[in-house]
PDB file of N, CA and C in Angstrom:
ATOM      1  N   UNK A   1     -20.156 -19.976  15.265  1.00  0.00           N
ATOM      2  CA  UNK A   1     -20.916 -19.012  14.538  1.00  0.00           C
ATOM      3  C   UNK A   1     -21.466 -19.604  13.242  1.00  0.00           C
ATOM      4  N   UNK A   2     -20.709 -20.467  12.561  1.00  0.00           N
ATOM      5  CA  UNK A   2     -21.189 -21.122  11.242  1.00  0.00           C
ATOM      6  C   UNK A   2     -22.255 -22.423  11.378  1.00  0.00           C
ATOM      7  N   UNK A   3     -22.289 -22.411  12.834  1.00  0.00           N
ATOM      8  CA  UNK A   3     -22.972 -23.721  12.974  1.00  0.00           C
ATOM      9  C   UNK A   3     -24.401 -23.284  13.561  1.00  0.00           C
ATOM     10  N   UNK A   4     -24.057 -21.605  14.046  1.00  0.00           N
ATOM     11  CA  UNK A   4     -25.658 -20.858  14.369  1.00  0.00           C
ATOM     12  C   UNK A   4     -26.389 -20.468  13.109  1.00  0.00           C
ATOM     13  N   UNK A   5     -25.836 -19.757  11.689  1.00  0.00           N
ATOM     14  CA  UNK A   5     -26.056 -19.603  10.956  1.00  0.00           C
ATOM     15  C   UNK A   5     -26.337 -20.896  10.055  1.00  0.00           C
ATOM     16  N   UNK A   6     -25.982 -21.754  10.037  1.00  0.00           N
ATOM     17  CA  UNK A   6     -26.253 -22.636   9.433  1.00  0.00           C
ATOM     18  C   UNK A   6     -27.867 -23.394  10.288  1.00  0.00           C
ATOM     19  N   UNK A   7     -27.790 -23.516  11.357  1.00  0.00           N
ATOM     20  CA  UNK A   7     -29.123 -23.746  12.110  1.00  0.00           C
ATOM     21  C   UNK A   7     -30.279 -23.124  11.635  1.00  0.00           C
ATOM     22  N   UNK A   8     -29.719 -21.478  12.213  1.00  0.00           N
ATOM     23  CA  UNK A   8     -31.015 -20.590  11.884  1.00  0.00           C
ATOM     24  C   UNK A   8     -31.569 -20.534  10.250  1.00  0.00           C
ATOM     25  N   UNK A   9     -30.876 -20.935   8.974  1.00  0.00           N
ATOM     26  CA  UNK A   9     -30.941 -20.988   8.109  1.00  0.00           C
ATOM     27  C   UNK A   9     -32.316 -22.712   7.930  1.00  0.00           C
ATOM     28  N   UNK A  10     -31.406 -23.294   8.592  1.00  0.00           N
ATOM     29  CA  UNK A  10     -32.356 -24.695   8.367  1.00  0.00           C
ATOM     30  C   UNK A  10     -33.188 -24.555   9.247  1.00  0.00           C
ATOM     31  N   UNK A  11     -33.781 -23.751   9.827  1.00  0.00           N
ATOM     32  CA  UNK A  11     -35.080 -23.362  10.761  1.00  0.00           C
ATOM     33  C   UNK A  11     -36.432 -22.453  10.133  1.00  0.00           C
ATOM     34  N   UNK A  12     -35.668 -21.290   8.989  1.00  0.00           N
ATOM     35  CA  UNK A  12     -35.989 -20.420   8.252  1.00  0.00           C
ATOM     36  C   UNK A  12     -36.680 -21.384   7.084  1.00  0.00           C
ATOM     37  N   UNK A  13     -35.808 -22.205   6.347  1.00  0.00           N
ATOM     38  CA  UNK A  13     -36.150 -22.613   5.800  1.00  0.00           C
ATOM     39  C   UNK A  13     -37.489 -23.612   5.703  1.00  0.00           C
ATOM     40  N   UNK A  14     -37.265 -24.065   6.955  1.00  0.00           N
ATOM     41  CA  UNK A  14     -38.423 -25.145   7.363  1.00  0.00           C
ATOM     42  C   UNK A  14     -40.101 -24.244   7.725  1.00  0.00           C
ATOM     43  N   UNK A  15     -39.410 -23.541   8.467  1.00  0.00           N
ATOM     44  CA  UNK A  15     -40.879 -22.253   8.478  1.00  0.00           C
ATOM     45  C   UNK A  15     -41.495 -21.848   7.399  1.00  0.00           C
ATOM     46  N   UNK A  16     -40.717 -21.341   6.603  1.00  0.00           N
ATOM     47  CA  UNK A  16     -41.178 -21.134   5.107  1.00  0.00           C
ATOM     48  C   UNK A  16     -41.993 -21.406   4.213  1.00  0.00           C
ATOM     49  N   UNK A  17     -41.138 -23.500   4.113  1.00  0.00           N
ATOM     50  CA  UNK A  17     -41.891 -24.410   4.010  1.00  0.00           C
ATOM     51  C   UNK A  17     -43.043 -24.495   3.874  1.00  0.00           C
ATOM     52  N   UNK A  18     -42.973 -24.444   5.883  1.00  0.00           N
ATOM     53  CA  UNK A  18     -44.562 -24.730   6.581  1.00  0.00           C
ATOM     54  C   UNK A  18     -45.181 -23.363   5.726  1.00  0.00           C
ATOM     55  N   UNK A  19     -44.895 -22.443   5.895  1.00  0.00           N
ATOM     56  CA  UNK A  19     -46.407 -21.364   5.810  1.00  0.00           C
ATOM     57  C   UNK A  19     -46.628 -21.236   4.246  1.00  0.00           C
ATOM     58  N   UNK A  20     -45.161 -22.058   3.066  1.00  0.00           N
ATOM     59  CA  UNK A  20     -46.218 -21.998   2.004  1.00  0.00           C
ATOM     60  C   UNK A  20     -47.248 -23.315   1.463  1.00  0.00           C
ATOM     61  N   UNK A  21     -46.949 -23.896   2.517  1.00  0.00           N
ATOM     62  CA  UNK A  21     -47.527 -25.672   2.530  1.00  0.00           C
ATOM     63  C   UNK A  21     -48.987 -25.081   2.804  1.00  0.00           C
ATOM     64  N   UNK A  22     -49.199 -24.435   3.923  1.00  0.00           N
ATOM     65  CA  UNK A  22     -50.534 -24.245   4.762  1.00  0.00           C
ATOM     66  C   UNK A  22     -51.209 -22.794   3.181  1.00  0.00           C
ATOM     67  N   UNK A  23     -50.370 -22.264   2.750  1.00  0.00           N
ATOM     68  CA  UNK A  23     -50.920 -21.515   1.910  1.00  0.00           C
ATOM     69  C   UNK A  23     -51.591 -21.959   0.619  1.00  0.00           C
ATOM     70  N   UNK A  24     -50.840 -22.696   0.338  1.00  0.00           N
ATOM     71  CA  UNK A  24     -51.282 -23.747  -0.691  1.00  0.00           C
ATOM     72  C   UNK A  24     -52.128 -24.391  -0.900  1.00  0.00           C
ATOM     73  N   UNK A  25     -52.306 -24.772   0.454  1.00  0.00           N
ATOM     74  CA  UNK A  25     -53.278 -25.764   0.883  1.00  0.00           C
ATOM     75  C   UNK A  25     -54.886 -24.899   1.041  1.00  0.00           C
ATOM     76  N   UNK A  26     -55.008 -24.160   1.381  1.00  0.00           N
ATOM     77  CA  UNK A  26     -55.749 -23.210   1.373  1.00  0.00           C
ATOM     78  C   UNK A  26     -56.339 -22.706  -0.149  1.00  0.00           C
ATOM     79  N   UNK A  27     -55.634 -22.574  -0.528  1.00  0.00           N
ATOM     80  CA  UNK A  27     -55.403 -21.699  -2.285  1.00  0.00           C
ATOM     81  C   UNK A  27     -56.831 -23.149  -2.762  1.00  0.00           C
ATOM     82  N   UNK A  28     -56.000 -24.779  -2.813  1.00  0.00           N
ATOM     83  CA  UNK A  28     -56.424 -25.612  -3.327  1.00  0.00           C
ATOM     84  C   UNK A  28     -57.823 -25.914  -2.580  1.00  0.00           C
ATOM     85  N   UNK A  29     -57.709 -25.683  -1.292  1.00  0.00           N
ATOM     86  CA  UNK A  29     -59.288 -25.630  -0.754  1.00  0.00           C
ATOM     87  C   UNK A  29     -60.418 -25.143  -1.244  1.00  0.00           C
ATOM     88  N   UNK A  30     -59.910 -23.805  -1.464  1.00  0.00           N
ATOM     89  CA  UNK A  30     -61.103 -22.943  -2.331  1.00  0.00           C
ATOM     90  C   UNK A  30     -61.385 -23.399  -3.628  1.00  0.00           C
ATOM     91  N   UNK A  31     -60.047 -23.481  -4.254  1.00  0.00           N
ATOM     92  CA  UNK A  31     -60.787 -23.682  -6.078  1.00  0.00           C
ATOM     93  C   UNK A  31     -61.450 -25.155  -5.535  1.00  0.00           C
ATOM     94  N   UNK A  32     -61.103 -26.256  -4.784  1.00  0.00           N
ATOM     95  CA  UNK A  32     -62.407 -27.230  -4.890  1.00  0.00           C
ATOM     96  C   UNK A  32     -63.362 -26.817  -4.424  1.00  0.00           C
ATOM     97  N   UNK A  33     -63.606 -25.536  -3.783  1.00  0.00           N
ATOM     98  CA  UNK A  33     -65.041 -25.530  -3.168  1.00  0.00           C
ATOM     99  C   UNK A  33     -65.920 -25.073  -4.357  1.00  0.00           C
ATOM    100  N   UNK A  34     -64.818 -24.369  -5.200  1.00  0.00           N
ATOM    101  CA  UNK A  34     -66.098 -23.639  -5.964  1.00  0.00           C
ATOM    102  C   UNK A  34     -65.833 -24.488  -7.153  1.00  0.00           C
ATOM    103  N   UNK A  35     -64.959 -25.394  -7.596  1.00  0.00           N
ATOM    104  CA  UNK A  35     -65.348 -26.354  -8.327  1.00  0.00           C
ATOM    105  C   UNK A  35     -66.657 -27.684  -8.042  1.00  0.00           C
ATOM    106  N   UNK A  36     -66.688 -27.767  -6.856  1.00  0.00           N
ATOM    107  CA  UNK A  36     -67.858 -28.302  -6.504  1.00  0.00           C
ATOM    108  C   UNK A  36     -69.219 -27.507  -6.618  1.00  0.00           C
ATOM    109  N   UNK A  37     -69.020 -26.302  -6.124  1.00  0.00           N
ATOM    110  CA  UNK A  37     -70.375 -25.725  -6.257  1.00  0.00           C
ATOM    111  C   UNK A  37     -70.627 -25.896  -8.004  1.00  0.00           C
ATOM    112  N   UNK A  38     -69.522 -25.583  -8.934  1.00  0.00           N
ATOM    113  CA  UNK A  38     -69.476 -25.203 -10.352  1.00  0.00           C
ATOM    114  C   UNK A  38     -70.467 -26.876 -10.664  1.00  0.00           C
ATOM    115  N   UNK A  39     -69.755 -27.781  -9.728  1.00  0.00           N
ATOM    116  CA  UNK A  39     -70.434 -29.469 -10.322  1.00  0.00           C
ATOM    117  C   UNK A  39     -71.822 -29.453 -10.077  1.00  0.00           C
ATOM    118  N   UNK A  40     -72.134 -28.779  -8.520  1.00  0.00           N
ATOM    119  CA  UNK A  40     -73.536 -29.149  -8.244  1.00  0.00           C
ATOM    120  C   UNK A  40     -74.592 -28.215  -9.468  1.00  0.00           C
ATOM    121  N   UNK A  41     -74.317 -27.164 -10.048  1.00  0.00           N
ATOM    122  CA  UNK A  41     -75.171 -26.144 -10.577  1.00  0.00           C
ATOM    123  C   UNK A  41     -75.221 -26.644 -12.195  1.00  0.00           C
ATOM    124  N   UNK A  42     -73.498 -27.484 -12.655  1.00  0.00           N
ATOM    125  CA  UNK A  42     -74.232 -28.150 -13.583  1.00  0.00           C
ATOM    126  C   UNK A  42     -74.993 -28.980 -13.695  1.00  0.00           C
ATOM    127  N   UNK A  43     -75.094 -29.935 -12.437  1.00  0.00           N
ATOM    128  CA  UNK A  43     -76.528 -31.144 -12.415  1.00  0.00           C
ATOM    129  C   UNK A  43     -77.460 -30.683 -12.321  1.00  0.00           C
ATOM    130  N   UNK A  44     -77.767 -29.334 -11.632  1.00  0.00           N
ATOM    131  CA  UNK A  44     -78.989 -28.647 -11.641  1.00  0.00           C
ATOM    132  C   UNK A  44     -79.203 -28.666 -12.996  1.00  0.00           C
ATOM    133  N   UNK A  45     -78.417 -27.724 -14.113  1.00  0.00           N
ATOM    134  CA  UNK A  45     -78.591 -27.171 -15.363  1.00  0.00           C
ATOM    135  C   UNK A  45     -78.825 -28.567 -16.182  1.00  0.00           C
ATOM    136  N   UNK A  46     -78.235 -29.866 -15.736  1.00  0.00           N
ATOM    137  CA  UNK A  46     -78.703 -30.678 -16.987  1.00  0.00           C
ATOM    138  C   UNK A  46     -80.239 -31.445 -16.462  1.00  0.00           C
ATOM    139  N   UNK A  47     -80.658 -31.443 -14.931  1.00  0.00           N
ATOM    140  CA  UNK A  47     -81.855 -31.669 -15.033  1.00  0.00           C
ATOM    141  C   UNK A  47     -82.998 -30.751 -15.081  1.00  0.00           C
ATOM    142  N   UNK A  48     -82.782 -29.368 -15.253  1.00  0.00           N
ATOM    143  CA  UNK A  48     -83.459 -29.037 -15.905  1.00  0.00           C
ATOM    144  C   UNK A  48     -83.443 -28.831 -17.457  1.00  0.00           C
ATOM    145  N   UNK A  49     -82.514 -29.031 -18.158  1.00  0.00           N
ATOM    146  CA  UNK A  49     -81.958 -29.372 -19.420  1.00  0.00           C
ATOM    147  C   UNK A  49     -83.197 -30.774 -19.943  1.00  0.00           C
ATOM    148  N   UNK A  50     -82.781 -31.547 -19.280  1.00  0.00           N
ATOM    149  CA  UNK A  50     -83.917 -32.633 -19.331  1.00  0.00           C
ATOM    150  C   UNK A  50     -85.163 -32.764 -19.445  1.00  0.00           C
ATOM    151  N   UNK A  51     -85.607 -31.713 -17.890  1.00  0.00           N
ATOM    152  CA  UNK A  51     -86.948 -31.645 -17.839  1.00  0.00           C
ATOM    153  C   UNK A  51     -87.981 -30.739 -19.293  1.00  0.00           C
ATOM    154  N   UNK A  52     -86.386 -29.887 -19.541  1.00  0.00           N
ATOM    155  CA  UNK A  52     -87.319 -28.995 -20.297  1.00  0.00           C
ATOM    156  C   UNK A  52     -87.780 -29.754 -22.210  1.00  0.00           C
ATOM    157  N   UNK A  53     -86.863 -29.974 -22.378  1.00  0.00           N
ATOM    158  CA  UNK A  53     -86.575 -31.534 -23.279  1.00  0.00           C
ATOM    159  C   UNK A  53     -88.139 -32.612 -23.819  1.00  0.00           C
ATOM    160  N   UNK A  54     -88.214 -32.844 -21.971  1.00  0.00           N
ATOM    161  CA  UNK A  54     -89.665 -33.572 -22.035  1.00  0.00           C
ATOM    162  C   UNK A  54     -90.578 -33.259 -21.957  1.00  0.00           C
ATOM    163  N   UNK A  55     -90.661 -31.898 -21.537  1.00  0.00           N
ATOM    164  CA  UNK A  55     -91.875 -31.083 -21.738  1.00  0.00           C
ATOM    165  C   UNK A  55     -91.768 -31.250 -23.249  1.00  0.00           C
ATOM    166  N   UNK A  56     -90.814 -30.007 -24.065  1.00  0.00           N
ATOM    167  CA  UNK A  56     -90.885 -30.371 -24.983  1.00  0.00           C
ATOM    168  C   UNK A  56     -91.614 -31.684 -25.965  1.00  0.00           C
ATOM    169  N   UNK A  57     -91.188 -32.566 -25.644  1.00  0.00           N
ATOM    170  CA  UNK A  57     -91.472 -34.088 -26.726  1.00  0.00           C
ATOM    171  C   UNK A  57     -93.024 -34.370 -26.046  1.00  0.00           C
ATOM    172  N   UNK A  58     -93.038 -33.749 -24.684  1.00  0.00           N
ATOM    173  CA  UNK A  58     -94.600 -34.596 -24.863  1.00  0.00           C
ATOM    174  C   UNK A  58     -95.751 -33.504 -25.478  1.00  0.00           C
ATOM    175  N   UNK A  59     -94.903 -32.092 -25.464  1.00  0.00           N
ATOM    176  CA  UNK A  59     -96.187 -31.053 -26.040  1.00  0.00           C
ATOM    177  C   UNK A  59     -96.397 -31.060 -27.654  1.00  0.00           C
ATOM    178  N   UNK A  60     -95.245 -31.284 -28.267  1.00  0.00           N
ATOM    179  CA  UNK A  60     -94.924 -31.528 -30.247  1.00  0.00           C
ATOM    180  C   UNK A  60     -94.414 -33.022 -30.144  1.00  0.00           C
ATOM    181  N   UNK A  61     -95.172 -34.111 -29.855  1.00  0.00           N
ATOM    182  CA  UNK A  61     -94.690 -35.439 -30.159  1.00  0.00           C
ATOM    183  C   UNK A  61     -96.063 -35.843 -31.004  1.00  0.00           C
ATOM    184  N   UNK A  62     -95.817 -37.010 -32.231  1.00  0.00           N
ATOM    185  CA  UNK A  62     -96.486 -36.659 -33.109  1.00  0.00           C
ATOM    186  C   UNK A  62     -97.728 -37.355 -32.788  1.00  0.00           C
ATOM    187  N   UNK A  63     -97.785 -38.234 -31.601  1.00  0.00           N
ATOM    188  CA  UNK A  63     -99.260 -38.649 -31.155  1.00  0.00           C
ATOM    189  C   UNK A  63     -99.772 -37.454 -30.615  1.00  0.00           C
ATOM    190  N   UNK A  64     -99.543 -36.386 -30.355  1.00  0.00           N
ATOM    191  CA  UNK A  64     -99.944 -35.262 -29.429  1.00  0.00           C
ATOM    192  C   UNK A  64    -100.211 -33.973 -30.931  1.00  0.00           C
ATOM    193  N   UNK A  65     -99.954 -34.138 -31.989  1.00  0.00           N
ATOM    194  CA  UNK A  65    -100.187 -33.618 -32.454  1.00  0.00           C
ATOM    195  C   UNK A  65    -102.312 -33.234 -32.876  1.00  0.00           C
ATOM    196  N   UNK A  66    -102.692 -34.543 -32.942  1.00  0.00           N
ATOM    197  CA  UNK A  66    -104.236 -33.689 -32.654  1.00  0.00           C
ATOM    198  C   UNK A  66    -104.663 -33.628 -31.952  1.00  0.00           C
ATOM    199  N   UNK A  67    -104.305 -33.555 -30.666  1.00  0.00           N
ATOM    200  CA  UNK A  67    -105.190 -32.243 -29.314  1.00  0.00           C
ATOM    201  C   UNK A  67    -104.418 -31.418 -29.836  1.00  0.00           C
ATOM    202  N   UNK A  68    -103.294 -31.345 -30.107  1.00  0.00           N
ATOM    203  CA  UNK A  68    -102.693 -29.365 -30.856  1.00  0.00           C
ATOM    204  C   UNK A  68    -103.708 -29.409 -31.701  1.00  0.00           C
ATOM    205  N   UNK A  69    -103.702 -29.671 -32.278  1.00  0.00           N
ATOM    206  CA  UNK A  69    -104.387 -29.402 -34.088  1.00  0.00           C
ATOM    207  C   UNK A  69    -106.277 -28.792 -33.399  1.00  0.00           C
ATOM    208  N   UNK A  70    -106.520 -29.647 -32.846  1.00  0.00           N
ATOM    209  CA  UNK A  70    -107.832 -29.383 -32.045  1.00  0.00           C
ATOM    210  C   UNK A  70    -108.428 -28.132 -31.141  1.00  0.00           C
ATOM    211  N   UNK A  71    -106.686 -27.853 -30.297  1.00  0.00           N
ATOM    212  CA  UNK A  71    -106.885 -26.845 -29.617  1.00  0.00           C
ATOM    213  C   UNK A  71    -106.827 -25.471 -30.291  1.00  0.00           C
ATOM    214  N   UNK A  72    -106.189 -25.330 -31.316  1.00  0.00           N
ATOM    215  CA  UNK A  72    -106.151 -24.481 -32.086  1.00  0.00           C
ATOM    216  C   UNK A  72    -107.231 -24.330 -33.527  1.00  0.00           C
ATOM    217  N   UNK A  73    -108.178 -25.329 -33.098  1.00  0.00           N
ATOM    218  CA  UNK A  73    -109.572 -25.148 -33.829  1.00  0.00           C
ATOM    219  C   UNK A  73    -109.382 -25.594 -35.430  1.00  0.00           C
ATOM    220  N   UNK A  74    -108.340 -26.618 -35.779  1.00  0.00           N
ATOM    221  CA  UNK A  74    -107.809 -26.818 -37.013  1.00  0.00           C
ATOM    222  C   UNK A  74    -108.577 -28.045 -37.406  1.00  0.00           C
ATOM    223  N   UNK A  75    -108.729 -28.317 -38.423  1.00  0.00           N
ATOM    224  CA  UNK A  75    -109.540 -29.871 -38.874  1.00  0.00           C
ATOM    225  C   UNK A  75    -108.561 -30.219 -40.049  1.00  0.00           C
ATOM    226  N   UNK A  76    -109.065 -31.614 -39.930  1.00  0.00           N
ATOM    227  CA  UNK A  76    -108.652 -32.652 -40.728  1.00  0.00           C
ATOM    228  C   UNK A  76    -109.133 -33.062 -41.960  1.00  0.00           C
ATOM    229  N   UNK A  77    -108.154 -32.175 -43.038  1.00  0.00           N
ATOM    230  CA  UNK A  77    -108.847 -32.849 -44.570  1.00  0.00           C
ATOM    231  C   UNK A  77    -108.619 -34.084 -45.085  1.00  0.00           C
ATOM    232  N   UNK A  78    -109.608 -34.955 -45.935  1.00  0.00           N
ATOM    233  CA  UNK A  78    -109.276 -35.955 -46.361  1.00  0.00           C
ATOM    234  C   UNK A  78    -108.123 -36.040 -47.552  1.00  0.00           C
ATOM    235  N   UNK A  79    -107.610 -36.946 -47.819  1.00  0.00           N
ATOM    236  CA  UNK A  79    -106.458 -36.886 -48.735  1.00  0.00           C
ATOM    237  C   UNK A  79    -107.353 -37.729 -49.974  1.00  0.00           C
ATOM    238  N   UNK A  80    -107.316 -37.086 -51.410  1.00  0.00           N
ATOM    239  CA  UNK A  80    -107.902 -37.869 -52.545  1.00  0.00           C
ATOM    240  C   UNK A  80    -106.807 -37.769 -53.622  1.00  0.00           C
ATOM    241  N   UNK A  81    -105.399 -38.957 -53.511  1.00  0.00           N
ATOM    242  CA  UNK A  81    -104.606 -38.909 -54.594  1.00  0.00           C
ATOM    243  C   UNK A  81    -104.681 -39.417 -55.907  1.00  0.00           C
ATOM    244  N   UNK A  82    -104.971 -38.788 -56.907  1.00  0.00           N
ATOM    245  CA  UNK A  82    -105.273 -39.330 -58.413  1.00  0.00           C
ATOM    246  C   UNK A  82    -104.102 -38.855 -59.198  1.00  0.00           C
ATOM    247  N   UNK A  83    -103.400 -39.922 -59.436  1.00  0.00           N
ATOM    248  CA  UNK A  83    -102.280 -39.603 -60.179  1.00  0.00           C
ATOM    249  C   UNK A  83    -102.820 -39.940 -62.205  1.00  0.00           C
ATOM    250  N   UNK A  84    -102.847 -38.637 -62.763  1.00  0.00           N
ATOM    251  CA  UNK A  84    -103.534 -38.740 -64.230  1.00  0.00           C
ATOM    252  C   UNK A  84    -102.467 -39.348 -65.433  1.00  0.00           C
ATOM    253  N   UNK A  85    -100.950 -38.627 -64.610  1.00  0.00           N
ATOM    254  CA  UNK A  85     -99.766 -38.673 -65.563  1.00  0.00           C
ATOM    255  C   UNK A  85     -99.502 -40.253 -64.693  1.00  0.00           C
ATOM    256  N   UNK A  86     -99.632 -40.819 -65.374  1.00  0.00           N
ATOM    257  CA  UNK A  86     -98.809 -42.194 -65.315  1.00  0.00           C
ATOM    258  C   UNK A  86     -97.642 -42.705 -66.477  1.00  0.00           C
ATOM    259  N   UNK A  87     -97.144 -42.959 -65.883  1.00  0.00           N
ATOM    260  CA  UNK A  87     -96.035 -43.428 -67.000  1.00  0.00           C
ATOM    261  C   UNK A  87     -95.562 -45.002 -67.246  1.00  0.00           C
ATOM    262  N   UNK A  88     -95.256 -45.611 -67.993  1.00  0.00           N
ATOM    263  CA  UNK A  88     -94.910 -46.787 -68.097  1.00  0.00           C
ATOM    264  C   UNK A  88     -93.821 -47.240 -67.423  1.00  0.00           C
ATOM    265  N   UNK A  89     -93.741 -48.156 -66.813  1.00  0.00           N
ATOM    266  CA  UNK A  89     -92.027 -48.431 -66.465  1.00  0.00           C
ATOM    267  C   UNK A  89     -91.122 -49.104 -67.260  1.00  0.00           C
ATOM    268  N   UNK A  90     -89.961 -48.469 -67.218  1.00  0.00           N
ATOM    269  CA  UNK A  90     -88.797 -48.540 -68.530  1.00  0.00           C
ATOM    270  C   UNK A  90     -88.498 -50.573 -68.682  1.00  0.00           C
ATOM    271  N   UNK A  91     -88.899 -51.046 -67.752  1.00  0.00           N
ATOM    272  CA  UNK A  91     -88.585 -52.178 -67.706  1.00  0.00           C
ATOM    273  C   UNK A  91     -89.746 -53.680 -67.851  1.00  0.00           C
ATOM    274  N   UNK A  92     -90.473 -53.285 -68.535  1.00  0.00           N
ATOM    275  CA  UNK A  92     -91.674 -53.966 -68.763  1.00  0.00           C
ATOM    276  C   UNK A  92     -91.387 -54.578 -69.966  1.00  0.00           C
ATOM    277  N   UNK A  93     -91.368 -56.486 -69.368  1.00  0.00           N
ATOM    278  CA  UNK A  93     -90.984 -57.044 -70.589  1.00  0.00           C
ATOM    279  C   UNK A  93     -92.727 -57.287 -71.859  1.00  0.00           C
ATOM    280  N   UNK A  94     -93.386 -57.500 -71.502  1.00  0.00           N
ATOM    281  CA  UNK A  94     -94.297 -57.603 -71.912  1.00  0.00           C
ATOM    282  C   UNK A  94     -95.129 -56.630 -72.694  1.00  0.00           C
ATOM    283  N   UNK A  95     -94.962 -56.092 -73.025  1.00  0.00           N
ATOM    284  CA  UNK A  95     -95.700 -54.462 -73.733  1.00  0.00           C
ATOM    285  C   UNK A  95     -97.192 -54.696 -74.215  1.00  0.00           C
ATOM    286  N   UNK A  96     -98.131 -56.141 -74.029  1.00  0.00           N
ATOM    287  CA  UNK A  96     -99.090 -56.271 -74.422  1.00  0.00           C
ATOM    288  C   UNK A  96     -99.963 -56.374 -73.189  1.00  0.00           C
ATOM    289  N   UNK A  97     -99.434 -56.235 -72.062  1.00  0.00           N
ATOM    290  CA  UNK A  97    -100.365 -56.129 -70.619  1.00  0.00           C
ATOM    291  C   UNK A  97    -100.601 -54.890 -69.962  1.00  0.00           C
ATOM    292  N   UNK A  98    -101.864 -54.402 -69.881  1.00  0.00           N
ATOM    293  CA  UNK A  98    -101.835 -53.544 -69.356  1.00  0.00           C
ATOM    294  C   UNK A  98    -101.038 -53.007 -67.619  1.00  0.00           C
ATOM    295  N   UNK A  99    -100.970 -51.879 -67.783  1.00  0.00           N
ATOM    296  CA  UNK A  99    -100.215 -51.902 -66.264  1.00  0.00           C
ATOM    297  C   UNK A  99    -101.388 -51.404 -65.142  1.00  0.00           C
ATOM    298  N   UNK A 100    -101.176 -52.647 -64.426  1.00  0.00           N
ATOM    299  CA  UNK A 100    -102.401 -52.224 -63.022  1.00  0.00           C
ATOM    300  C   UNK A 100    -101.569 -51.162 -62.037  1.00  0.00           C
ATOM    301  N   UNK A 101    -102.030 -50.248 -61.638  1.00  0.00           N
ATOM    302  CA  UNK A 101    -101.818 -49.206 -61.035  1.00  0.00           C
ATOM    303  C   UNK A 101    -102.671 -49.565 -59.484  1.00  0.00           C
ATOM    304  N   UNK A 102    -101.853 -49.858 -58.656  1.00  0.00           N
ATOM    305  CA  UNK A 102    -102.211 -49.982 -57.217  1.00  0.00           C
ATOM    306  C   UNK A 102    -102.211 -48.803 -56.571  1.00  0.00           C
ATOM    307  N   UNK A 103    -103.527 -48.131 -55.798  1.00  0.00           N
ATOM    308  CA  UNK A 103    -103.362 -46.519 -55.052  1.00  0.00           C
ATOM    309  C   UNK A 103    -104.580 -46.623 -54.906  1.00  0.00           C
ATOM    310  N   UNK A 104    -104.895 -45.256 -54.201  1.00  0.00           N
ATOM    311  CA  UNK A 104    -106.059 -44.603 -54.126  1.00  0.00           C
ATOM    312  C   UNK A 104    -107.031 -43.925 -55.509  1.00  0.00           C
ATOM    313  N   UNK A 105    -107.723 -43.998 -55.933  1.00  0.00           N
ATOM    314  CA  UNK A 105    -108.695 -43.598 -56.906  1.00  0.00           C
ATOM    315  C   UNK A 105    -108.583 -44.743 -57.998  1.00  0.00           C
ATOM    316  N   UNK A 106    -108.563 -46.022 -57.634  1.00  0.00           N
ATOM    317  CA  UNK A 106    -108.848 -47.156 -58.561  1.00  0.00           C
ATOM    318  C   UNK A 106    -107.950 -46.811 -59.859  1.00  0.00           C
ATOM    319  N   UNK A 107    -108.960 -46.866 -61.116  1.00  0.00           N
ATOM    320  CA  UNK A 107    -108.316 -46.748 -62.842  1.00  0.00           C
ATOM    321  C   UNK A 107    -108.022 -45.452 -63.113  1.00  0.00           C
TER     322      UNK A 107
END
C-alpha cells in the first residue's frame, strides 16, 4: 500500500510538472509574440521618425531657405553697416596713429 501511494504520488507529481511546463510555455509564447509585434511597430515608428526628420531638414535647411523666402513673396534687403560710435582699443601702444577701421562703409 505504501509503495502504491508512494507511486501514484510520483506520477501526480510528474503530470503536474508536465501541464505546468506546457503552461508556461505557452504564457512565454505569447508575451514573445507580442513583444515582437511591440519590436516590429517600433521600427516602423523610428522610420517614420526619420522620414519625418528629413522632410523636415530639407523644407527649413538654410540653403532652402530662399525658395521659402520667395514662395512667400519676401525679398531681400541689402545690409549697409556704419558703425559712427567707434571706440579706441584699450591696448594701443602708439596713441599717435590713427586707427584704420576695416568694414563696410569705408571712414
Amino acid at each position: 500500500m505504501k509503495l502504491r501511494n508512494l507511486l501514484f504520488s510520483f506520477i501526480a507529481i510528474f503530470i503536474i510538472s508536465m501541464v505546468s511546463n506546457l503552461y508556461f510555455n505557452l504564457k512565454i509564447n505569447n508575451l514573445f509574440e507580442e513583444l515582437s509585434t511591440l519590436k516590429t511597430e517600433l521600427v516602423e515608428l523610428e522610420v517614420e521618425k526619420s522620414n519625418t526628420h528629413l522632410i523636415y531638414i530639407k523644407s527649413f535647411s538654410t540653403s532652402n531657405m530662399e525658395l521659402l523666402s520667395k514662395s512667400m513673396n519676401y525679398r531681400r534687403l541689402d545690409i549697409h553697416n556704419k558703425n559712427k560710435n567707434l571706440v579706441k582699443p584699450y591696448k594701443l601702444e602708439d596713441g599717435n596713429k590713427p586707427i584704420v577701421v576695416l568694414g563696410f562703409g569705408g571712414r
